[in-house]
N, C-alpha and C. Protein backbone atom coordinates (compact mmCIF):
# COMPACT_ATOMS: atom_id res chain seq x y z
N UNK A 1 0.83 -1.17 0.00
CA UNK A 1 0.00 0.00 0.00
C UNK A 1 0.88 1.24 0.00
N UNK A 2 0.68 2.48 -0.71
CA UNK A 2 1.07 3.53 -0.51
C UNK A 2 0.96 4.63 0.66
N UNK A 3 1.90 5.33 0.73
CA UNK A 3 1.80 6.45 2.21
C UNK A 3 2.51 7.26 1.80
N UNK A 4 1.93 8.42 2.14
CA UNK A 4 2.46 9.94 2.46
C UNK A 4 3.08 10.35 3.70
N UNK A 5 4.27 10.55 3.22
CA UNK A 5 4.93 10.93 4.53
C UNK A 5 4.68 12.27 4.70
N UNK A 6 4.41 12.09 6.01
CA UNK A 6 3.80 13.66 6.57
C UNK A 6 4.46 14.51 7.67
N UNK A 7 5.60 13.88 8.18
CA UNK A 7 6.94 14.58 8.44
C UNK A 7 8.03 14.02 8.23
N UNK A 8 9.44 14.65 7.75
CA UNK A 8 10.49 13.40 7.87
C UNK A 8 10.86 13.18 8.36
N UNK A 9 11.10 11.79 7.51
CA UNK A 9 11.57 10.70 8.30
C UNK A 9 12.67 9.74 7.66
N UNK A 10 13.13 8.74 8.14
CA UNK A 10 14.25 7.79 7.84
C UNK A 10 12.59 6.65 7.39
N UNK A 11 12.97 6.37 6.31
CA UNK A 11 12.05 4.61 6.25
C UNK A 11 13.06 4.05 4.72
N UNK A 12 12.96 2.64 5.45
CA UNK A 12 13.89 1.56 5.42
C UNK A 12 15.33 1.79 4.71
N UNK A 13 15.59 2.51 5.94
CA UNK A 13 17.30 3.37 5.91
C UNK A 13 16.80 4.41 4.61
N UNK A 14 16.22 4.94 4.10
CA UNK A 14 16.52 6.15 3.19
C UNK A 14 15.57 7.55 3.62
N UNK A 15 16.44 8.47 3.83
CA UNK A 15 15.37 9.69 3.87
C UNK A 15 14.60 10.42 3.17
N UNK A 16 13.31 10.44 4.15
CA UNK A 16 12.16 10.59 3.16
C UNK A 16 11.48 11.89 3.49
N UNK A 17 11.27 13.09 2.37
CA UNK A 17 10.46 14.33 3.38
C UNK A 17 9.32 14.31 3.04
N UNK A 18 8.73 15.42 4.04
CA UNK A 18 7.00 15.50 3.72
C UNK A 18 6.68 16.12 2.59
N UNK A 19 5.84 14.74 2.13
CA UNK A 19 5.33 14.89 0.80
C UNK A 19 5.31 13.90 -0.22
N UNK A 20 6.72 12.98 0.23
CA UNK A 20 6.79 11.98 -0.47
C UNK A 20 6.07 10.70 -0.64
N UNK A 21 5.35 10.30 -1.80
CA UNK A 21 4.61 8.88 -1.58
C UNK A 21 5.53 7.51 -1.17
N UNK A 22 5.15 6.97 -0.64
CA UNK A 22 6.26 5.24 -0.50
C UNK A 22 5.70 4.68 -0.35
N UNK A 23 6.22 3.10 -0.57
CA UNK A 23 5.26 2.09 -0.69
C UNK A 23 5.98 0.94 0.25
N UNK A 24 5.64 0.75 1.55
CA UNK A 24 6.45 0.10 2.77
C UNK A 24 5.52 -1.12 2.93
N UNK A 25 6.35 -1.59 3.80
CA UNK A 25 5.31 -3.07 4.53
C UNK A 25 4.48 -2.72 5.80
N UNK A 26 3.69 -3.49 5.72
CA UNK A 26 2.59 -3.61 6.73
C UNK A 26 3.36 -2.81 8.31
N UNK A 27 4.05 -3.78 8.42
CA UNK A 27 4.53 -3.73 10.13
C UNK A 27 5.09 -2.61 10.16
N UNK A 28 6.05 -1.88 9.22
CA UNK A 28 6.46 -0.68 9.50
C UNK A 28 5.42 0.30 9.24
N UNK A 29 4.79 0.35 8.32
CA UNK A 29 3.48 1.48 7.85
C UNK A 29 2.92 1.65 9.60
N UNK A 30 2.24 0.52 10.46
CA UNK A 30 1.45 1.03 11.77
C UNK A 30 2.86 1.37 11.96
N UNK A 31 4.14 1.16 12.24
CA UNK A 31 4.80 2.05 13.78
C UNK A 31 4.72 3.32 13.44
N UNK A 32 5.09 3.70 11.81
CA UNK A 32 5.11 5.40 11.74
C UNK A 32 3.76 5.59 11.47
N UNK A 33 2.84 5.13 11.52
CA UNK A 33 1.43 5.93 10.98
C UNK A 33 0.58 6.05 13.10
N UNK A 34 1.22 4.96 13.56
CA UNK A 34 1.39 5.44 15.71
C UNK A 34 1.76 6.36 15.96
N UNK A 35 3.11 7.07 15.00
CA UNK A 35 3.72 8.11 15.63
C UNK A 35 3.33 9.32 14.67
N UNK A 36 2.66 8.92 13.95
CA UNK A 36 2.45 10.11 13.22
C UNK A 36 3.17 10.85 11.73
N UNK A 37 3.86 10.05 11.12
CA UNK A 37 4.92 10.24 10.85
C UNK A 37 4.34 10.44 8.81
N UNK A 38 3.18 9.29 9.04
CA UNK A 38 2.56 8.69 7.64
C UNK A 38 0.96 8.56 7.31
N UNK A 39 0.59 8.62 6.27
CA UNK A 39 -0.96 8.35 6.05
C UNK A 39 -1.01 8.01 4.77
N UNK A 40 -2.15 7.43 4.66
CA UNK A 40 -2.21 5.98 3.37
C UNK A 40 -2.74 7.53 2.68
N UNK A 41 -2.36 7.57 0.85
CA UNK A 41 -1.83 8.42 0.35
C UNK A 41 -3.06 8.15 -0.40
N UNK A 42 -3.87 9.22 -0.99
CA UNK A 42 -5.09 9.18 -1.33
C UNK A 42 -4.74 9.50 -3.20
N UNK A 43 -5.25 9.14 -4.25
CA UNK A 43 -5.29 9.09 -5.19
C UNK A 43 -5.64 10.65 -5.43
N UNK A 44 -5.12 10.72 -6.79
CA UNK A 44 -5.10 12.06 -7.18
C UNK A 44 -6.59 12.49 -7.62
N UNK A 45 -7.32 12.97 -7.40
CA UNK A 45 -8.56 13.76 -8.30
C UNK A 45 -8.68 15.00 -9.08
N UNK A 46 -9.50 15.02 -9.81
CA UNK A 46 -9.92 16.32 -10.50
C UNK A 46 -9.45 17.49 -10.20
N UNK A 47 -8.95 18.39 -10.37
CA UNK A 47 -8.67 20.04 -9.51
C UNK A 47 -9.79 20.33 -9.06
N UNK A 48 -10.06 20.61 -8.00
CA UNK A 48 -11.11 21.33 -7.20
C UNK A 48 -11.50 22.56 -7.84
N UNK A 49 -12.92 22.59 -7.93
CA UNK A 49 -13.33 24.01 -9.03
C UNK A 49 -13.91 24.79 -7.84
N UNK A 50 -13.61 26.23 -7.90
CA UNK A 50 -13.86 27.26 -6.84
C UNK A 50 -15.16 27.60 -7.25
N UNK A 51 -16.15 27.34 -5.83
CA UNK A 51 -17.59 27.84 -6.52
C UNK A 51 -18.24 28.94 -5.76
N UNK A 52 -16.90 29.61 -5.24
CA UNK A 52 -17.23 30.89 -4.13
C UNK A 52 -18.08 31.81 -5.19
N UNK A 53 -19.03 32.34 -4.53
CA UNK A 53 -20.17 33.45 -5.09
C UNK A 53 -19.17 34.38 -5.55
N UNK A 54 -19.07 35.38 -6.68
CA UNK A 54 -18.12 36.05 -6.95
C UNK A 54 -16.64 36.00 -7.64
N UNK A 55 -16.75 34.54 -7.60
CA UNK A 55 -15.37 34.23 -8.17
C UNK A 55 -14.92 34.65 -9.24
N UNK A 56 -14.23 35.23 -9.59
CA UNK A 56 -13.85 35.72 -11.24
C UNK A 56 -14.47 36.64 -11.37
N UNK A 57 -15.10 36.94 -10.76
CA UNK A 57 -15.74 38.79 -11.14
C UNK A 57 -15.03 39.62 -10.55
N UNK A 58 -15.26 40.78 -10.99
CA UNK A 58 -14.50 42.08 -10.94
C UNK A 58 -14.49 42.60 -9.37
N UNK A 59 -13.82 43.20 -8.73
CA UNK A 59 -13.78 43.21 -7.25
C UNK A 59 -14.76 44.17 -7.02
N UNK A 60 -15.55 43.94 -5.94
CA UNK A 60 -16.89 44.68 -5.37
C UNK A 60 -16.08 46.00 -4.62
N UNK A 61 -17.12 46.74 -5.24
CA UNK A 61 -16.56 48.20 -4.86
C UNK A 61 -16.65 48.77 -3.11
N UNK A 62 -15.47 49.38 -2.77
CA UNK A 62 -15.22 49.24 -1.30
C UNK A 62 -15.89 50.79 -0.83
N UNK A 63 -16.67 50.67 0.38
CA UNK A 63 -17.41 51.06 1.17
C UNK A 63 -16.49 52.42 1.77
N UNK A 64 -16.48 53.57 1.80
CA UNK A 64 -15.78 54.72 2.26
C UNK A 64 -16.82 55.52 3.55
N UNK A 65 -15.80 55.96 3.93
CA UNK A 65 -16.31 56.55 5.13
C UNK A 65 -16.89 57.83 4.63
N UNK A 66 -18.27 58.81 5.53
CA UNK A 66 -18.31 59.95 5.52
C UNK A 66 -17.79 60.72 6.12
N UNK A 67 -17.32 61.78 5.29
CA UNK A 67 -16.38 62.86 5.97
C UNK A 67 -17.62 63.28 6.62
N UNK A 68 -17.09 64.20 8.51
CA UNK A 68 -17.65 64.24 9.15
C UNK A 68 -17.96 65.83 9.05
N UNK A 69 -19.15 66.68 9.05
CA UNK A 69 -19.38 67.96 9.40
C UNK A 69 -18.37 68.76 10.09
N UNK A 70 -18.21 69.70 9.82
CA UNK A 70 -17.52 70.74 11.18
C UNK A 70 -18.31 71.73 12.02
């Protein structure tokens, strides 16, 4: 199975940083995925499409203060 290393680390003697996928054995995958170290590495998908209200439109015009009487 594959894993993302999610801080570095040493696995099976070679150093590995966060970010890297690897593909380890069982028994070592639980000790670093106990300590935190790894997580089973999720397949790539689609780019996420931004569906914020506004997106790509022109920037909303900003709100000014009234000058105050004297």
């Amino acid at each position: 199975m594959k894993y993302e290393v999610l801080k570095g680390c040493v696995i099976s003697a070679q150093r590995r940083n966060k970010g890297d996928v690897v593909e380890i054995s069982d028994s070592e995958a639980k000790m670093l995925m106990g300590i935190g170290r790894i997580a089973p590495a999720q397949e790539k998908s689609e780019p996420i499409e931004n569906r914020a209200v506004g997106y790509g439109e022109d920037k909303p015009k900003r709100r000014t203060r009234n000058k105050k009487a004297d």
